[in-house]
Protein backbone atom coordinates (compact mmCIF):
# COMPACT_ATOMS: atom_id res chain seq x y z
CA UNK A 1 0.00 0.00 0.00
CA UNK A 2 1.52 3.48 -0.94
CA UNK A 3 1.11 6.17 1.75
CA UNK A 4 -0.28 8.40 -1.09
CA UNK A 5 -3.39 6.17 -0.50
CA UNK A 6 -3.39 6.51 3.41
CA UNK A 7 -4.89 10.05 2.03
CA UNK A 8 -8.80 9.56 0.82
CA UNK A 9 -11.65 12.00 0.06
CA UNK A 10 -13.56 9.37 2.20
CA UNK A 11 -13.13 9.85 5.95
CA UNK A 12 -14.66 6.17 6.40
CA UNK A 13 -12.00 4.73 3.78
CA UNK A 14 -9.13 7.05 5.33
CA UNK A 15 -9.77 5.45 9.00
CA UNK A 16 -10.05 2.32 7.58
CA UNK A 17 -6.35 2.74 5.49
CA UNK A 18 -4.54 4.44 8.27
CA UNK A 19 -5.80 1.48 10.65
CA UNK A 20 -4.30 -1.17 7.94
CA UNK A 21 -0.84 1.03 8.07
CA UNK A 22 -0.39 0.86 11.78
CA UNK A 23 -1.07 -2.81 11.95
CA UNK A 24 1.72 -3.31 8.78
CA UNK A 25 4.00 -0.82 11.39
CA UNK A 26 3.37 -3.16 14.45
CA UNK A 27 3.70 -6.52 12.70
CA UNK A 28 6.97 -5.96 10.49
CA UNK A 29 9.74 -3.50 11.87
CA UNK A 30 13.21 -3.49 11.62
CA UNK A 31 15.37 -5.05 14.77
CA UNK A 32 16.34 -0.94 14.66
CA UNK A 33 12.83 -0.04 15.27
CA UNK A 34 11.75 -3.33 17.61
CA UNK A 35 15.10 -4.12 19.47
CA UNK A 36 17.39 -3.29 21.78
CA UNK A 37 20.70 -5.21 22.47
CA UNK A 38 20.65 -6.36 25.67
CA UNK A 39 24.21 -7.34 26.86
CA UNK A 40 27.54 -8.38 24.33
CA UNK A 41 28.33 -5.40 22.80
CA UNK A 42 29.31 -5.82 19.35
CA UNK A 43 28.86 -9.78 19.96
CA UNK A 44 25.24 -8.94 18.51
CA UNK A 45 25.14 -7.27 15.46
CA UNK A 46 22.48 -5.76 13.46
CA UNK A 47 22.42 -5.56 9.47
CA UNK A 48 21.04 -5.39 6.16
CA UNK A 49 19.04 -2.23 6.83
CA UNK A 50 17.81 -3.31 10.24
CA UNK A 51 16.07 -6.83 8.85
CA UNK A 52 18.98 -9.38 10.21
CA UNK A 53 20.68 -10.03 13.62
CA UNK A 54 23.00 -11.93 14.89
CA UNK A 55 24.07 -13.22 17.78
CA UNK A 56 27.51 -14.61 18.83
CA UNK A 57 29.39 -16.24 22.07
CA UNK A 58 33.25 -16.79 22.99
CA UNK A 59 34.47 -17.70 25.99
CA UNK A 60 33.90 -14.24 27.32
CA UNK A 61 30.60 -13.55 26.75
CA UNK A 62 27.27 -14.26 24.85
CA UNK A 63 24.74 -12.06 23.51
CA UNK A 64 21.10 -11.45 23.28
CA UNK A 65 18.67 -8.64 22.48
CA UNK A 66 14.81 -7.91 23.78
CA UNK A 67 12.08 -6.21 22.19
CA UNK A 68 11.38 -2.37 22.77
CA UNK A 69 7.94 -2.96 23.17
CA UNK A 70 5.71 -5.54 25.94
CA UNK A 71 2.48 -7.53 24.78
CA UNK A 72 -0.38 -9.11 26.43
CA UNK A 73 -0.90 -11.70 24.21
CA UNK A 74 -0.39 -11.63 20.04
CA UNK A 75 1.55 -13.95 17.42
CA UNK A 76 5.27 -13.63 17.41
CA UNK A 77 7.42 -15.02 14.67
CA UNK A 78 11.13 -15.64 13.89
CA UNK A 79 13.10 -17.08 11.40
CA UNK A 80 15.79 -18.72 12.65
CA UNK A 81 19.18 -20.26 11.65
CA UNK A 82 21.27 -21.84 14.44
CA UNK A 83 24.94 -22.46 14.94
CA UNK A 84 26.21 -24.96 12.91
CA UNK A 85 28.92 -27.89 13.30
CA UNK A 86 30.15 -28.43 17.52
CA UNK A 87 27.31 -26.63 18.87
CA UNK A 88 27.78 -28.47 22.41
CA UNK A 89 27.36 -26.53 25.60
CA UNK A 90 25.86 -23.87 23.43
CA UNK A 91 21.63 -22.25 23.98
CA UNK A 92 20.22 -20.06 21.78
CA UNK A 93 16.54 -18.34 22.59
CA UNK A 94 13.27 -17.16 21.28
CA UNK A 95 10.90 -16.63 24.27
CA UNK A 96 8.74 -14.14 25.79
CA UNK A 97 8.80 -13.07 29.39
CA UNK A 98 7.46 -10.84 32.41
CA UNK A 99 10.01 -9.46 35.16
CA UNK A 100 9.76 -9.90 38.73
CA UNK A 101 9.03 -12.07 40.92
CA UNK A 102 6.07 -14.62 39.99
CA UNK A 103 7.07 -14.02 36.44
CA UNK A 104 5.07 -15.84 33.22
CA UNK A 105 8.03 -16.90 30.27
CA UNK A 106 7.10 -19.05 27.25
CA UNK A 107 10.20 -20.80 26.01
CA UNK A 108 11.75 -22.04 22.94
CA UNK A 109 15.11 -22.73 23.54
CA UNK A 110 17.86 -24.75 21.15
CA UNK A 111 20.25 -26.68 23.11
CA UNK A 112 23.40 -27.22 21.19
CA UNK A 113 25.11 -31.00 20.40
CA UNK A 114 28.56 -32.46 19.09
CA UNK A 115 28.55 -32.23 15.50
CA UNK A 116 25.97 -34.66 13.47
CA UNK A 117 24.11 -35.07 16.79
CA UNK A 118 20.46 -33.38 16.66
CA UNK A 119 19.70 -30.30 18.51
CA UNK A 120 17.35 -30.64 20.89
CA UNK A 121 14.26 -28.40 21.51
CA UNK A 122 13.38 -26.93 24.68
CA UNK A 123 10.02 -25.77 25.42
CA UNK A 124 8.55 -24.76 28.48
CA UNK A 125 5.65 -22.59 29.55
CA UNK A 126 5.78 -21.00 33.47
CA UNK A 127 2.99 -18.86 34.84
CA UNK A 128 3.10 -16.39 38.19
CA UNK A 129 7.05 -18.15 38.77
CA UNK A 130 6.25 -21.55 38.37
CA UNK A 131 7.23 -23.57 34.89
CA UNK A 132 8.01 -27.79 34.83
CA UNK A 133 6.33 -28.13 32.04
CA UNK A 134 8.69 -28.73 29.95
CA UNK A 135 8.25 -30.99 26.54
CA UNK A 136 11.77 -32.02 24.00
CA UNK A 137 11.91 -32.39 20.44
CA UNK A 138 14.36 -33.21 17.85
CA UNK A 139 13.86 -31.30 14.57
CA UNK A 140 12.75 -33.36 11.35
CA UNK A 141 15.33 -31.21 9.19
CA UNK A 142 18.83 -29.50 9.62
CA UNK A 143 18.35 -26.33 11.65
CA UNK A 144 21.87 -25.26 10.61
CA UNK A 145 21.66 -25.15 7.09
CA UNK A 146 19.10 -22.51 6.20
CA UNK A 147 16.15 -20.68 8.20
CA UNK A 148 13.21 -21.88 9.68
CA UNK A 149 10.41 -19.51 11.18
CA UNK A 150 9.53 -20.75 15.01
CA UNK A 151 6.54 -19.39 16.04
CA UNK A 152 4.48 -18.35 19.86
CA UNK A 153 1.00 -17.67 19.68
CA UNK A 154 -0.53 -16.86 22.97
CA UNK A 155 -4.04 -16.05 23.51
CA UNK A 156 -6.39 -15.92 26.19
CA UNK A 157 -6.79 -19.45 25.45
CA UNK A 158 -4.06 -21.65 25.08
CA UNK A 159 -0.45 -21.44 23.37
CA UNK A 160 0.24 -23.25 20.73
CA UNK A 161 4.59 -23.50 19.35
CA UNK A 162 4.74 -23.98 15.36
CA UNK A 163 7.70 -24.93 13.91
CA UNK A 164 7.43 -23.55 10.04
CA UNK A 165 3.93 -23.31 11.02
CA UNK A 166 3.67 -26.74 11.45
CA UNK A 167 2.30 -27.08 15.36
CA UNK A 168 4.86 -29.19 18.00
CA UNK A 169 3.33 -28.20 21.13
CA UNK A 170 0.10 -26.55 22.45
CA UNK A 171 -0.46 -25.24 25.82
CA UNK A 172 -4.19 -25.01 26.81
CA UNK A 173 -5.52 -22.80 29.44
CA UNK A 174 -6.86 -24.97 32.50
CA UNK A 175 -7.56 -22.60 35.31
CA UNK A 176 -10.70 -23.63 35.87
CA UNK A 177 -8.58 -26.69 37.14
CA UNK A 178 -6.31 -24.74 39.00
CA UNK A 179 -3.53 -25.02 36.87
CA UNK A 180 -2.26 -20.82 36.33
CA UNK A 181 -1.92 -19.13 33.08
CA UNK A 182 0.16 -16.78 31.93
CA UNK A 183 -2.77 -13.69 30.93
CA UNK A 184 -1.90 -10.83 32.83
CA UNK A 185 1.17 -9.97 32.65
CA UNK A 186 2.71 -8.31 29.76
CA UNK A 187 5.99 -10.01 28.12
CA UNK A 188 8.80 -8.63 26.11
CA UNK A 189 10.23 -11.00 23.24
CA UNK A 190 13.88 -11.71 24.02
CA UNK A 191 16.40 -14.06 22.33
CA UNK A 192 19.98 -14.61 23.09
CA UNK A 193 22.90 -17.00 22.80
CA UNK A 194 24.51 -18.05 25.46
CA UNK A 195 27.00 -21.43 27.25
CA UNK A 196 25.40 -23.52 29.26
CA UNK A 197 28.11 -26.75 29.21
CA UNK A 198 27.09 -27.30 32.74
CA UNK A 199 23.73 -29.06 31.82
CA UNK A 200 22.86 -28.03 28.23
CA UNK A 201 24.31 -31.14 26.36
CA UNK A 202 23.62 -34.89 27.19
CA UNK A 203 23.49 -33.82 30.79
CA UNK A 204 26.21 -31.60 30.80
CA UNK A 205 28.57 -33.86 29.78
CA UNK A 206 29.75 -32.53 26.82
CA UNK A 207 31.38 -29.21 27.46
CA UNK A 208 31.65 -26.36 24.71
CA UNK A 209 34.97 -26.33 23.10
CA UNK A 210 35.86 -22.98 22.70
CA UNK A 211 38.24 -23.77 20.19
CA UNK A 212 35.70 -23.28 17.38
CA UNK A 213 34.62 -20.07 18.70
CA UNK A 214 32.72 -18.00 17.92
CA UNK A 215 29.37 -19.42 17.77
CA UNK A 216 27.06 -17.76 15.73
CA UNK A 217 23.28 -17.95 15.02
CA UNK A 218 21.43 -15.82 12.90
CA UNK A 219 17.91 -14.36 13.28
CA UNK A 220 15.92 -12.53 10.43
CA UNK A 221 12.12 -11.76 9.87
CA UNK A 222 10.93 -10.80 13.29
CA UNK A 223 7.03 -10.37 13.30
CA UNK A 224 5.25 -9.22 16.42
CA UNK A 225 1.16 -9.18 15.65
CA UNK A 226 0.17 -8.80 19.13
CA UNK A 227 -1.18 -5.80 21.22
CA UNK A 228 1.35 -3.42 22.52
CA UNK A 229 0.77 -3.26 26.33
CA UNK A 230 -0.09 0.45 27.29
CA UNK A 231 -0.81 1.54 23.79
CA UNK A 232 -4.54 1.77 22.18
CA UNK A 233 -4.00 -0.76 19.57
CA UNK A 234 -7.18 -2.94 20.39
CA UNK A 235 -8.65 -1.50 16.91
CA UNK A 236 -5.89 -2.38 14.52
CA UNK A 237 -5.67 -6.24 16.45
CA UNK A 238 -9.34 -6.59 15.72
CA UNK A 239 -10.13 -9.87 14.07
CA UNK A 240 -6.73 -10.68 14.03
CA UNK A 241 -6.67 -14.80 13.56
CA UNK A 242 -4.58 -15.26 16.78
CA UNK A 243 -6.98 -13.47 19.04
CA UNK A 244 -9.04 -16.96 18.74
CA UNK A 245 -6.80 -19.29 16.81
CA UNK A 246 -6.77 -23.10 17.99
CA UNK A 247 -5.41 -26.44 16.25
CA UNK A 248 -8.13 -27.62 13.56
CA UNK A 249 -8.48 -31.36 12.54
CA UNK A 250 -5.16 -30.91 10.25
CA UNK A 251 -3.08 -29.38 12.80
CA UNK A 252 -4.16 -32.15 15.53
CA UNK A 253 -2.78 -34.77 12.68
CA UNK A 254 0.42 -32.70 12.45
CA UNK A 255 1.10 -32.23 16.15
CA UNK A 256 0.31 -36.06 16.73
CA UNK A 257 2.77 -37.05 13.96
CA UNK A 258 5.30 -34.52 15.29
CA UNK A 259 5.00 -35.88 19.28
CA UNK A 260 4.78 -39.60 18.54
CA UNK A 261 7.97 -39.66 16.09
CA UNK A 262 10.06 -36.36 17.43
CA UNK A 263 9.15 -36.07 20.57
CA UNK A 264 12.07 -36.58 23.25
CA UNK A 265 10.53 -35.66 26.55
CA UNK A 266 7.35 -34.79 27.96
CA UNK A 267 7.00 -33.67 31.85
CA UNK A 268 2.98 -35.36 31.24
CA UNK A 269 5.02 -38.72 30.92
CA UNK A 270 7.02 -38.66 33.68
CA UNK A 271 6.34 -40.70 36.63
CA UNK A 272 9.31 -40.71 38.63
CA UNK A 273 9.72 -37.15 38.88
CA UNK A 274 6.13 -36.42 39.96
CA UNK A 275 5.63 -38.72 42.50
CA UNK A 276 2.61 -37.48 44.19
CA UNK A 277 1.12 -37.66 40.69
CA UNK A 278 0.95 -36.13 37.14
CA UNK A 279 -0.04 -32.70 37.16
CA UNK A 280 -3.65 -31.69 36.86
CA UNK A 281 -3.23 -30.42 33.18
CA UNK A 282 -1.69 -33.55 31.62
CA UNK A 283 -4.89 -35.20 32.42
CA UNK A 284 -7.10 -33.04 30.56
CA UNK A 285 -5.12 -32.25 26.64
CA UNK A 286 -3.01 -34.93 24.95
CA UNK A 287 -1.40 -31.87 23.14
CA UNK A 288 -0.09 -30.36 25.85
């Protein structure tokens, strides 16, 4: 759309134009316009006119960046390409999260391995300080050799994790069982690289080797369509898809396929660890 035609004769066409601009100025900034670098220094850097980022970690230091802006609630995208070859001891992020104490955080995380061993996929979901609810995938493709877009919606409803838009995970909200959800709080985006040798790979057994430092992955295509906390953007989020989306009878069949053959972990499954019983969510969602 040109701006020329943000400019219309008809006031009811005009509102309805300028509306469509601001949601195109939410959705797709640059990392200039929706970032801030967070700790690194020039570890993360910033290019091609503000529409790629990356991060990188050495045995000083890592480096990660946050959005400008908090949400409460909204569809947040990112393509992705993570560090290639001995990735071991290495994490790189994509999650959103509250501050403070009792804290929400939804969580993709990519835990590095030696090299031709799979990543693995972290995902975990806590609400007012409390997560464990953590589920482990490996990928069904190489996430080293070219992007991928991972993907957070979070309504009032559940949240769902897509993976190229295919669903690997959905959260649903269960309060009415007593199980929190994170739906008050507004969350910034954040993403960073970081070492975490101590527990990150098989166990922690496998420490980085920082002789093939630096380690670099490379973000691109951040999309936030979600309403700004504090700002009157209800209007241009009207109708928006995410507001209500949900997993229809394709997306169950994709999310089954995807937990019955990639599936690592789930915290539903595990008996030893909650003794006193599984808890109350895993009994109610098989997609959890």
């Amino acid at each position: 759309m040109g701006h020329s035609s943000c400019y219309s004769n008809s006031k009811a066409c005009a509102v309805a134009l300028i509306i469509s601009c601001l949601i195109v100025a939410a959705s797709a900034g640059s990392f200039y316009d929706e970032m801030d670098i967070t700790f690194g220094g020039e570890r993360a850097k910033i290019s091609n006119g503000g529409q790629d980022l990356s991060l990188s970690l050495d045995q000083y230091s890592g480096s990660g960046f946050q959005s400008k802006h908090e949400y409460l609630f909204g569809r947040f995208d990112v393509q992705l390409k993570l560090v290639p070859g001995n990735s071991a001891g290495t994490v790189t992020t994509f999650y959103l999260s509250s501050q403070g104490a009792g804290h929400d955080e939804i969580d993709f995380e990519f835990l590095g391995n030696t090299t031709g061993s799979p990543y693995t996929i972290h995902t975990n979901v806590y609400s007012q300080g409390k997560g464990d609810k953590e589920q482990q995938f490996h990928l069904w493709f190489d996430p080293t050799a070219a992007f991928h877009t991972y993907t957070i919606v979070w309504n009032s409803q559940r949240i769902i994790f897509l993976i190229d838009n295919i669903p690997v995970r959905v959260f649903n909200n269960h309060e009415a069982a007593g199980v929190p959800f994170p739906k008050s709080q507004p969350m910034r985006v954040y993403a960073s690289l970081w070492n975490a040798d101590d527990w990150a790979t098989q166990g922690g057994r496998v420490k980085t080797d920082w002789t093939k430092a630096p380690f670099t992955a490379y973000y691109r295509k951040f999309n936030a369509n979600a309403n700004k906390f504090g700002k009157s953007t209800t209007s241009e989020n009207d109708n928006q898809a995410w507001q209500a989306q949900g997993i229809d009878a394709a997306g169950r069949n994709r999310i089954r396929w995807v937990q019955s053959k990639h599936m690592i972990y789930n915290y539903c499954n595990d008996h030893k660890r909650f003794t006193n019983g599984l808890p109350a969510e895993c009994k109610r969602s098989r997609f959890l």
